[in-house]
Protein backbone atom coordinates (compact mmCIF):
# COMPACT_ATOMS: atom_id res chain seq x y z
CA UNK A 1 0.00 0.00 0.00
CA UNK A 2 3.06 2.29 0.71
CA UNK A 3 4.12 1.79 -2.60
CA UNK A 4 0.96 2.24 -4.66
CA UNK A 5 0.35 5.96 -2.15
CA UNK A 6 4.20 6.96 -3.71
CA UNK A 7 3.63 6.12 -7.02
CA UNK A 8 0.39 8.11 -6.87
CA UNK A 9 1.77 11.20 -5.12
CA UNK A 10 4.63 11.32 -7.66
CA UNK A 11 1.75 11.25 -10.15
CA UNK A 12 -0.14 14.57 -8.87
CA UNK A 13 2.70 16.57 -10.03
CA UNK A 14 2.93 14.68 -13.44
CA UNK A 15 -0.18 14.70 -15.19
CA UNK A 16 -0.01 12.75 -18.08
CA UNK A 17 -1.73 11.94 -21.28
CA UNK A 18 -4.16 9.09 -22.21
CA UNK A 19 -6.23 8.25 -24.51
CA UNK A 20 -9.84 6.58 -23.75
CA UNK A 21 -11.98 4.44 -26.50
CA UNK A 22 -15.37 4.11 -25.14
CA UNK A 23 -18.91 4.67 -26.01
CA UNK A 24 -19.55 8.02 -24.07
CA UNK A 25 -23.25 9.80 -23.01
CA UNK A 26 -24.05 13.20 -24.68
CA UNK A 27 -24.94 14.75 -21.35
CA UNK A 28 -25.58 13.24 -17.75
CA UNK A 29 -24.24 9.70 -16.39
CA UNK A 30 -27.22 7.34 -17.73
CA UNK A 31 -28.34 8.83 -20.91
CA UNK A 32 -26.71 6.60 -23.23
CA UNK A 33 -29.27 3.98 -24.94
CA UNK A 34 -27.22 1.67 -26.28
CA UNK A 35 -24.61 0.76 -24.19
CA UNK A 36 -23.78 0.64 -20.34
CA UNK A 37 -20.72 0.88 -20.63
CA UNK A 38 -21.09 4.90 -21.27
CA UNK A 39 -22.21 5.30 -17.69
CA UNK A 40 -19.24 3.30 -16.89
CA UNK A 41 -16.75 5.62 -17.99
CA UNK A 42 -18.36 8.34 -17.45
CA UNK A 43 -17.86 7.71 -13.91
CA UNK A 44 -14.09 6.81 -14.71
CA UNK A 45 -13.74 9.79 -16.38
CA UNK A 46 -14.96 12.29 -13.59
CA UNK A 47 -12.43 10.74 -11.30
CA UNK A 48 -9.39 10.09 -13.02
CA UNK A 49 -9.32 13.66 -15.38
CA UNK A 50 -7.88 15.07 -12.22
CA UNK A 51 -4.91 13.15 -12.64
CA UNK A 52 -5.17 12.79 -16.83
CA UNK A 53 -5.30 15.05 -19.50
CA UNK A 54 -7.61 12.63 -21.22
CA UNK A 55 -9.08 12.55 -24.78
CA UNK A 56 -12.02 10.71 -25.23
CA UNK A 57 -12.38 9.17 -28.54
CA UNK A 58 -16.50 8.04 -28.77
CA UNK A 59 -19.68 7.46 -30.63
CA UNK A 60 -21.11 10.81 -29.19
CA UNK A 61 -19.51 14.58 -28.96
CA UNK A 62 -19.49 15.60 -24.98
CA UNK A 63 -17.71 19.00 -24.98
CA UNK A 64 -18.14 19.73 -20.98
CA UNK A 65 -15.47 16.02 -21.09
CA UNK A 66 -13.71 16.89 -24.42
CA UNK A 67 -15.46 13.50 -25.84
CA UNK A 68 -14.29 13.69 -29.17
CA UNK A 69 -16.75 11.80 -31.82
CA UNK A 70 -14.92 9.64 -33.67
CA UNK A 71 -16.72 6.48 -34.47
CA UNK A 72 -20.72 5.37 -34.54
CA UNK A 73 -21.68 2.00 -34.05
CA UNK A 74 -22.61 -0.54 -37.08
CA UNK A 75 -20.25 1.85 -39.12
CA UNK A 76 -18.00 -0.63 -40.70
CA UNK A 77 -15.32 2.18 -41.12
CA UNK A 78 -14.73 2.48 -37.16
CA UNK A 79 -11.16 1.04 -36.97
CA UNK A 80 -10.05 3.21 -39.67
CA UNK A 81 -12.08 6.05 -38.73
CA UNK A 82 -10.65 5.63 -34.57
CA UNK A 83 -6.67 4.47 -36.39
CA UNK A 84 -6.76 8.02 -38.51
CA UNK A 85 -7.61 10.02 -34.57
CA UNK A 86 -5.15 8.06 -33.25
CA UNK A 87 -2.51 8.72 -35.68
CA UNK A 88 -3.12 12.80 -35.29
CA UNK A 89 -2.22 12.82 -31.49
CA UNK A 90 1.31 11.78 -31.97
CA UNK A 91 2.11 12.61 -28.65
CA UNK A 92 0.21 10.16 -26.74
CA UNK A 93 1.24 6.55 -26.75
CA UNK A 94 -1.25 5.39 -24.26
CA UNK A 95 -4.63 4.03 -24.82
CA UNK A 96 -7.06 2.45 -22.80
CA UNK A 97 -10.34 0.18 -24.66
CA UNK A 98 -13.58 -0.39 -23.13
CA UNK A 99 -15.04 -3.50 -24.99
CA UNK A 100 -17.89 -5.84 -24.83
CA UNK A 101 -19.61 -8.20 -27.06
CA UNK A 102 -21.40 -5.91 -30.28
CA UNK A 103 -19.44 -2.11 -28.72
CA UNK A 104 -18.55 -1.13 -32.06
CA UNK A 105 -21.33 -2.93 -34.26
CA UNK A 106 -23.61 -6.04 -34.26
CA UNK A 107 -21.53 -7.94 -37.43
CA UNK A 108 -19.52 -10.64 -36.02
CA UNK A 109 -16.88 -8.72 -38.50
CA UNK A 110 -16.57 -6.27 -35.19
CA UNK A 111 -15.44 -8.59 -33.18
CA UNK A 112 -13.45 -10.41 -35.53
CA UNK A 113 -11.50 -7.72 -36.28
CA UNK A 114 -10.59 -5.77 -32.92
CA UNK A 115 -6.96 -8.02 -32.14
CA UNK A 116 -6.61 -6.47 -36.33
CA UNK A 117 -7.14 -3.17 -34.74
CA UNK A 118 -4.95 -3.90 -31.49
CA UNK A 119 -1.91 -5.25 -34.18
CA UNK A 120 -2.18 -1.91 -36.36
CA UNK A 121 -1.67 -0.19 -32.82
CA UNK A 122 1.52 -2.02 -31.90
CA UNK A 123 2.81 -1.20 -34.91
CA UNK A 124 2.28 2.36 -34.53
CA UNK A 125 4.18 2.20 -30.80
CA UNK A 126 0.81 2.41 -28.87
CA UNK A 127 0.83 0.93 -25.68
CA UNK A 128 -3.16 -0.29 -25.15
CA UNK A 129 -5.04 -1.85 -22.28
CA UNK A 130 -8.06 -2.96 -22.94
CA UNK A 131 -11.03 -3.79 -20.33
CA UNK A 132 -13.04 -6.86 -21.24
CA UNK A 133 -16.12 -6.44 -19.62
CA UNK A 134 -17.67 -9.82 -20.91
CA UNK A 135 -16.04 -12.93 -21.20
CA UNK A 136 -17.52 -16.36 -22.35
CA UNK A 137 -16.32 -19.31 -23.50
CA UNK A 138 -19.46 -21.30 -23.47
CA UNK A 139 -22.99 -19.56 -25.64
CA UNK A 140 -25.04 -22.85 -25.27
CA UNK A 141 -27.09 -21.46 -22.44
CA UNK A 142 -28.20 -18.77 -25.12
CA UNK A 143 -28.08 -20.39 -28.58
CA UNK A 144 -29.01 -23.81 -27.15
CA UNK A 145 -26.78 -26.89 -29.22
CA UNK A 146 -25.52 -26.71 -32.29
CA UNK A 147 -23.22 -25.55 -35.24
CA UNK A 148 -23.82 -21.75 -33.84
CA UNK A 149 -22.67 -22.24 -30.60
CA UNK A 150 -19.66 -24.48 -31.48
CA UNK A 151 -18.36 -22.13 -33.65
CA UNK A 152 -18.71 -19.48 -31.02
CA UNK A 153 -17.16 -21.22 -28.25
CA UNK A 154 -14.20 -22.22 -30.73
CA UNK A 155 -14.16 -18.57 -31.98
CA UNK A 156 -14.02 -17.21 -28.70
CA UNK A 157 -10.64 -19.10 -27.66
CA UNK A 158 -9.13 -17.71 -30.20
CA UNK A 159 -10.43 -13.83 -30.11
CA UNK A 160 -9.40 -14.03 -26.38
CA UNK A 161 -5.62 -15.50 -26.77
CA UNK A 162 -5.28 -12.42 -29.42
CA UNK A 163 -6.51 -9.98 -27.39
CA UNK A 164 -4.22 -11.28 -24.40
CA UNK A 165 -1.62 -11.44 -27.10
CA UNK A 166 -1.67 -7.95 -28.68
CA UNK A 167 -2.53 -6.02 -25.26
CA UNK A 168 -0.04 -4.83 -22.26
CA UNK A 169 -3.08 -5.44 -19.59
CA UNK A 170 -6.64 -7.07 -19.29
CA UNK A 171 -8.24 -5.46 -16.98
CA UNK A 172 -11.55 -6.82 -15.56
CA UNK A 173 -14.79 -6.23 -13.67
CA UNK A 174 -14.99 -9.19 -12.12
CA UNK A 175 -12.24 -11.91 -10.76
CA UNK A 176 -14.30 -15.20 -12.07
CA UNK A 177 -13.02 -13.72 -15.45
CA UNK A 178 -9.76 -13.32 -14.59
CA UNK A 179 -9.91 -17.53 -13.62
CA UNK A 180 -10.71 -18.27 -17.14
CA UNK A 181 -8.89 -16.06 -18.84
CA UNK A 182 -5.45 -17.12 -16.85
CA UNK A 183 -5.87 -20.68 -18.68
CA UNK A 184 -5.43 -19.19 -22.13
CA UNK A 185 -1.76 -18.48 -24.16
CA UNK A 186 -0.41 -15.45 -23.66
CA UNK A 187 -2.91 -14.55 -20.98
CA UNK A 188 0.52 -14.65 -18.23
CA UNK A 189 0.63 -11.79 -15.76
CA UNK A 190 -1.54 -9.72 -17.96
CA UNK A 191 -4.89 -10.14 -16.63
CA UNK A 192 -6.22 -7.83 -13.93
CA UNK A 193 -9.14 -7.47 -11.47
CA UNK A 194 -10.57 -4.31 -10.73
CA UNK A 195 -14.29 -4.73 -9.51
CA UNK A 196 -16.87 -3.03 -11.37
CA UNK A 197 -17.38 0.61 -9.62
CA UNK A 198 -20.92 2.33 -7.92
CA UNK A 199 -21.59 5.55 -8.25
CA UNK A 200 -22.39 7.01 -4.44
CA UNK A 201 -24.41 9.83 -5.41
CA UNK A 202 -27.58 8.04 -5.79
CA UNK A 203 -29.87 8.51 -2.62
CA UNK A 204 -31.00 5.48 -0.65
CA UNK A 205 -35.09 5.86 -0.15
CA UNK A 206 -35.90 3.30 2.87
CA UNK A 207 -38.33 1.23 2.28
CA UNK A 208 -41.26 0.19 4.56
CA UNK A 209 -41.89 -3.46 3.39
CA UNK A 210 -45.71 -4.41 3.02
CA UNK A 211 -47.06 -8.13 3.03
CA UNK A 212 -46.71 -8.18 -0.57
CA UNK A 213 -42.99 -8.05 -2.28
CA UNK A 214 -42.82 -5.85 -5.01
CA UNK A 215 -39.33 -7.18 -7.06
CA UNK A 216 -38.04 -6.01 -9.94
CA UNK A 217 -35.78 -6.95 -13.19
CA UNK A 218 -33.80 -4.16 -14.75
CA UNK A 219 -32.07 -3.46 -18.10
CA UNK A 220 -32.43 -4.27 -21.54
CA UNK A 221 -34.87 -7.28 -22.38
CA UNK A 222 -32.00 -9.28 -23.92
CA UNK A 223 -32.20 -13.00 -24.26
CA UNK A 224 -29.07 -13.23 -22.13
CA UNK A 225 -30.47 -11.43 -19.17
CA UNK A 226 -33.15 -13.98 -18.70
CA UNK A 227 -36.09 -11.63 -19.04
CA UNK A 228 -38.47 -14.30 -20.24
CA UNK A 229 -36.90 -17.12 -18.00
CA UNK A 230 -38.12 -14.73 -15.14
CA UNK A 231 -41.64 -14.34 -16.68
CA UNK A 232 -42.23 -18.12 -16.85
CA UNK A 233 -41.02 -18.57 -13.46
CA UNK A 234 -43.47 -15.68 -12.31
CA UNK A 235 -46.39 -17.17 -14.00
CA UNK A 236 -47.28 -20.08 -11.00
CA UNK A 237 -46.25 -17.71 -7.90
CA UNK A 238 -48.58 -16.90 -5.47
CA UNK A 239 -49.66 -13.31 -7.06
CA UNK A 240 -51.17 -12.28 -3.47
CA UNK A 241 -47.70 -12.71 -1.96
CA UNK A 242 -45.18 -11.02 -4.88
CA UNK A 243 -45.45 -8.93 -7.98
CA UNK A 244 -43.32 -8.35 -10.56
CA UNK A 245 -42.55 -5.38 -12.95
CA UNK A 246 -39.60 -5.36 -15.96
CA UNK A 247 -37.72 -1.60 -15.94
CA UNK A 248 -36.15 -1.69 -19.63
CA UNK A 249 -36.97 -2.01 -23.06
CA UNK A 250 -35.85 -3.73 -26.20
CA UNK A 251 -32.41 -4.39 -27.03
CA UNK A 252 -30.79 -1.86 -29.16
CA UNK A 253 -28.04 -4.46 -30.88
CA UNK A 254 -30.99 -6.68 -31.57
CA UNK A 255 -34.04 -4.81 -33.03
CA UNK A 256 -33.70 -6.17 -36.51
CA UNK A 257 -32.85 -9.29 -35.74
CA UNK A 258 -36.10 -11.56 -37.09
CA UNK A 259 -35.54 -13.88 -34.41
CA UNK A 260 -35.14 -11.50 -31.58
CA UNK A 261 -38.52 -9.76 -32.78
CA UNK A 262 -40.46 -12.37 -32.52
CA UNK A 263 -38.51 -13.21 -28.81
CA UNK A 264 -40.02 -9.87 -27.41
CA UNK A 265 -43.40 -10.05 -29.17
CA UNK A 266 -43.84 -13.16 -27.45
CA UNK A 267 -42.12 -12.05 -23.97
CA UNK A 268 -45.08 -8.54 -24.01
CA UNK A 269 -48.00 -10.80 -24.78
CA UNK A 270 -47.36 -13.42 -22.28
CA UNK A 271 -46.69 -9.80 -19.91
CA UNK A 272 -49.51 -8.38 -20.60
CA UNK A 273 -51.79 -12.00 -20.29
CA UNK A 274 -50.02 -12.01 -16.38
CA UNK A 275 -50.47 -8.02 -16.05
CA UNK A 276 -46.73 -7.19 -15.42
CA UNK A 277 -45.67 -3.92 -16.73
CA UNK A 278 -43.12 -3.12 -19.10
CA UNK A 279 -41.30 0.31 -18.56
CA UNK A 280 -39.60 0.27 -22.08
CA UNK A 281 -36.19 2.47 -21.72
CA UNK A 282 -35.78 4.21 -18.51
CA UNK A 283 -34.50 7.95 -18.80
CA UNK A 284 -31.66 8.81 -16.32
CA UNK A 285 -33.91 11.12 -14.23
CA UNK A 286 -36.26 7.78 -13.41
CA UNK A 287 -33.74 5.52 -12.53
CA UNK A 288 -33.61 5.86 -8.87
CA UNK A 289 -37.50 6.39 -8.58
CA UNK A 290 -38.33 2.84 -10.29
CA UNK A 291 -35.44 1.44 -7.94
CA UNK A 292 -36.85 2.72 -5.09
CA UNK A 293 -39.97 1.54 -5.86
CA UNK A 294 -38.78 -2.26 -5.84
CA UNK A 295 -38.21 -4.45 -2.65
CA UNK A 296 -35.99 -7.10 -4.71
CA UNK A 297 -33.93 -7.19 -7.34
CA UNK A 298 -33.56 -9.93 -9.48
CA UNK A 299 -30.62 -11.03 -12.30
CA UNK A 300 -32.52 -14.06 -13.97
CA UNK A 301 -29.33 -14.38 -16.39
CA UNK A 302 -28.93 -18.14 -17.81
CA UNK A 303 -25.25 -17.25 -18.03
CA UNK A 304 -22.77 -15.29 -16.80
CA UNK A 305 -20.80 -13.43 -19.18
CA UNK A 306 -20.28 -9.92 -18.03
CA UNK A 307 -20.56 -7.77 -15.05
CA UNK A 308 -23.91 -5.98 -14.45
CA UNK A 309 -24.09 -2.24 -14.39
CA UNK A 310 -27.83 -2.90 -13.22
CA UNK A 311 -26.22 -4.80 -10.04
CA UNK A 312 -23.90 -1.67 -9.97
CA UNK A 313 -26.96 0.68 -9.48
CA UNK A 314 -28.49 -2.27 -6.99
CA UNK A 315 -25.89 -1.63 -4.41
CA UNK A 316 -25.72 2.13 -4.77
CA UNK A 317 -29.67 2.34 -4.22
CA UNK A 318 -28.83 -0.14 -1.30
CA UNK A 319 -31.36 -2.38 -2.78
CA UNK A 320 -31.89 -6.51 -1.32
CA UNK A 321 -31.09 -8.52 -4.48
CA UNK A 322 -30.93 -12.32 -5.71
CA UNK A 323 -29.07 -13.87 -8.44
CA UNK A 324 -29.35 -16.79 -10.48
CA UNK A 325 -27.33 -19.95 -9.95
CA UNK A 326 -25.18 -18.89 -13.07
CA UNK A 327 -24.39 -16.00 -11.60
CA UNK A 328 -22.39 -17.44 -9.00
CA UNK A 329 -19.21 -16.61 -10.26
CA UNK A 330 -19.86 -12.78 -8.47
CA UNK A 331 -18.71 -14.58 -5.32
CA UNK A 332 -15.35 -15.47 -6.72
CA UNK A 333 -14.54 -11.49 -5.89
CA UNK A 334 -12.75 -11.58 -2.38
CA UNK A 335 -14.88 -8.41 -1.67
CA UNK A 336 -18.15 -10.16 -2.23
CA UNK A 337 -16.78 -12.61 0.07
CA UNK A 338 -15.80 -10.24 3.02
CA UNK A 339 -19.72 -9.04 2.53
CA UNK A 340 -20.80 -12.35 3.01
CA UNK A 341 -18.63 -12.75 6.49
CA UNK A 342 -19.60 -9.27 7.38
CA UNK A 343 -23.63 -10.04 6.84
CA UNK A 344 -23.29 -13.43 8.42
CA UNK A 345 -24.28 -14.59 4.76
CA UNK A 346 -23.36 -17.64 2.39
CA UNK A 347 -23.52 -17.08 -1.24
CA UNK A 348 -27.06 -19.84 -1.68
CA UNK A 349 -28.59 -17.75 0.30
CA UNK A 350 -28.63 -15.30 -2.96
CA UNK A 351 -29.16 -17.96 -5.75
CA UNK A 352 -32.15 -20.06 -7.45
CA UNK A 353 -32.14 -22.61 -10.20
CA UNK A 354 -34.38 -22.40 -13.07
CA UNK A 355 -37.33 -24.37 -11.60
CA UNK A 356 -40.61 -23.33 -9.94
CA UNK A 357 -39.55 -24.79 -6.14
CA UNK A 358 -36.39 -23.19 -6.43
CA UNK A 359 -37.52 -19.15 -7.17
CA UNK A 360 -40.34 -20.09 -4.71
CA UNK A 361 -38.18 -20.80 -2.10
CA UNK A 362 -35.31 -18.19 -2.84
CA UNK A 363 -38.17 -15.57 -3.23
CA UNK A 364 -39.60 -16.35 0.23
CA UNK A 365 -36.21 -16.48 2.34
CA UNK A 366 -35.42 -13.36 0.51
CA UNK A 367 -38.63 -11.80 1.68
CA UNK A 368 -37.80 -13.05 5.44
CA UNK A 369 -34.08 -11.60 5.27
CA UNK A 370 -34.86 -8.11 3.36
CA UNK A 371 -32.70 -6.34 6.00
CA UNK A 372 -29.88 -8.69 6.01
CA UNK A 373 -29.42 -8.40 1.66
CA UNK A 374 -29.88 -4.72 2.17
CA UNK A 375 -26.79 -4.58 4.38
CA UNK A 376 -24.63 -6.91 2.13
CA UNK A 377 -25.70 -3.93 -1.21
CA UNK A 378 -24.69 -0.83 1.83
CA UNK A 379 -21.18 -2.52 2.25
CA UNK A 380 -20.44 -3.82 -1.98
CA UNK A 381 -21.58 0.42 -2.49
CA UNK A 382 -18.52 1.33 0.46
CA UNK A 383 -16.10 -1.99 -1.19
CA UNK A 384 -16.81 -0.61 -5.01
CA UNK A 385 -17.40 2.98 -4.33
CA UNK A 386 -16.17 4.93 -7.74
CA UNK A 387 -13.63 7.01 -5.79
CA UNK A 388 -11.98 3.37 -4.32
CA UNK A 389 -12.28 1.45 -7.60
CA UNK A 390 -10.40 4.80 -9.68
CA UNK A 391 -7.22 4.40 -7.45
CA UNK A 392 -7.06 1.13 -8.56
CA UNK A 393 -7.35 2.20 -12.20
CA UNK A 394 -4.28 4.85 -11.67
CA UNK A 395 -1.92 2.75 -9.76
CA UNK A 396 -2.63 -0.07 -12.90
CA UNK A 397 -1.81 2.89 -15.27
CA UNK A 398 1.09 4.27 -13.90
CA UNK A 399 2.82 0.59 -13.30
CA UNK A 400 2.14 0.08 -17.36
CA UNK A 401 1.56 3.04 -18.99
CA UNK A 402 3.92 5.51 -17.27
């Protein structure tokens, strides 16, 4: 710890320069409607520009944060659109990537060629980090069997032992990605944890708990999220007991997508036949009313490829919470273990298969122990606090970068 407060008091008086890729919100934190990971470095941003002159290179102009626009997503010109920026700031040899699955455009031709892009930056003497903030080596719990998902799964080896390949650091939100990206070539020393960060700002509304539990899903009704795994384990529950609302709307990435059409055509009819609403997108300025209007949270995801900024906003609003049984690579993070010591918690208490005695019971222990969840979301919000999870970020960039 000594160490780490030197390096970053030698870094006050040496503010450097750094480059940020990253979708980025025209105004406010939450505003963006296509991607969480906006919000995401948005908070970054606010934190570490005191110690960065940083340009922002995004899909949206922010002039209050010098967010420069230099790409839009689906535009198959990105790479050479963000390697012509690059190449007019001469200066700056440092360049941090925020990436997920579909960032840059919903073509598997994205993906395919980002360790392309990463190369091309070598070459030019760029020293990149990249944080993954999805990682999956397994899409059978979304695509079901067959050629698709073996081609994915064999794709994904490889896309991952370039990336480790052609970057100085991984970073990553979670440390259950860091175990199964250690496994891979190249992958040696170069994979990080930082825990995903929660913004503090948001204002806890305590909640007086009735007889019936109000709980809530939140984010964008994509197949990987479970949306419709939650609805048909809500149809059979005891409606007098819990209800259920869904705070998000259609998938950006996937509106055109036949199949995906016909997915949320099906998962509002069979919402409307049980009488749970449907928010559709929720504006920044709503976000903390419809949390505070929820007793539980629940992440129905049938697997567990990236870190949740809706989790994120779960412990800032202090909210109780329950996760499903794929999701039970969150506890892999030694802070979500000290929570559960601190709470007097174990991680089952938090999870439920995908069958009707399962939620049942999960849903009415959780009901029983509102308190006691509430407590372990108050001490993840002091664990991942923005301002904790930024120091992190600088003492990783001035060890590589600087």
């Amino acid at each position: 710890m000594f160490h780490q407060d030197l390096l970053l008091d030698y870094h006050k008086y040496m503010k450097k320069n750094l480059i940020i890729i990253t979708p980025y919100p025209k105004t406010g934190k939450y505003s963006h409607e296509t991607s969480a990971l906006a919000s995401f470095n948005k908070n970054l941003v606010d934190i570490l520009k005191t110690q960065y002159n940083i340009v922002i290179l995004a899909d949206n102009e922010n002039k209050k944060d010098q967010a420069v626009k230099a790409w839009e997503k689906n535009d198959f010109f990105n790479y050479f659109k963000l390697l012509k920026v690059i190449a007019g700031y001469k200066s700056i040899q440092n360049i941090l990537i925020q990436f997920e699955w579909g960032v840059f455009g919903n073509n598997i031709l994205f993906i395919g060629f980002f360790p392309v892009f990463l190369l091309i930056l070598k070459f030019l003497g760029k020293k990149t980090s990249v944080v993954l903030h999805g990682v999956s080596f397994d899409f059978k719990s979304i695509y079901g069997a067959g050629l698709k998902t073996k081609l994915l799964n064999a794709g994904s080896y490889v896309f991952y032992s370039l990336v480790c390949l052609l970057s100085g650091k991984i970073i990553v939100t979670e440390n259950y990605f860091k175990k199964q990206l250690s496994k891979l070539l190249f992958a040696e020393n170069k994979v990080i944890f930082i825990p995903h960060g929660v913004d503090t700002a948001f204002v806890k509304k305590q909640n007086k708990y009735e007889e019936k539990i109000n709980f809530g899903y939140f984010g964008f009704l994509h197949p990987y999220k479970g949306p419709k795994n939650l609805l048909n384990l809500y149809e059979s529950i005891d409606k007098t007991k819990f209800s259920l609302n869904f705070f998000g709307g259609a998938s950006p990435s996937l509106e055109k997508n036949k199949d995906y059409r016909q997915y949320l055509d099906d998962f509002k009819q069979k919402a409307k036949e049980l009488k749970v609403f449907v928010s559709g997108f929720v504006k920044e300025k709503d976000l903390s009313q419809y949390f505070n209007k929820v007793d539980l949270v629940i992440f129905p995801y049938p697997s567990f490829i990236s870190s949740s900024g809706m989790l994120a906003m779960t412990f800032s609003l202090e909210k109780p919470f329950i996760l499903s049984q794929p999701l039970a690579g969150y506890f892999d993070s030694p802070d979500f273990a000290d929570a559960l010591k601190q709470t007097d918690l174990k991680k089952e208490d938090f999870l439920f298969d995908f069958n009707q005695k399962s939620f049942e019971y999960r849903l009415n222990w959780a009901k029983n122990n509102l308190k006691k969840l509430a407590d372990f979301s108050r001490i993840m919000k002091e664990k991942r606090a923005w301002s904790r999870v930024s120091r992190q970020y600088s003492v990783i960039l001035i060890r590589y970068f600087f």
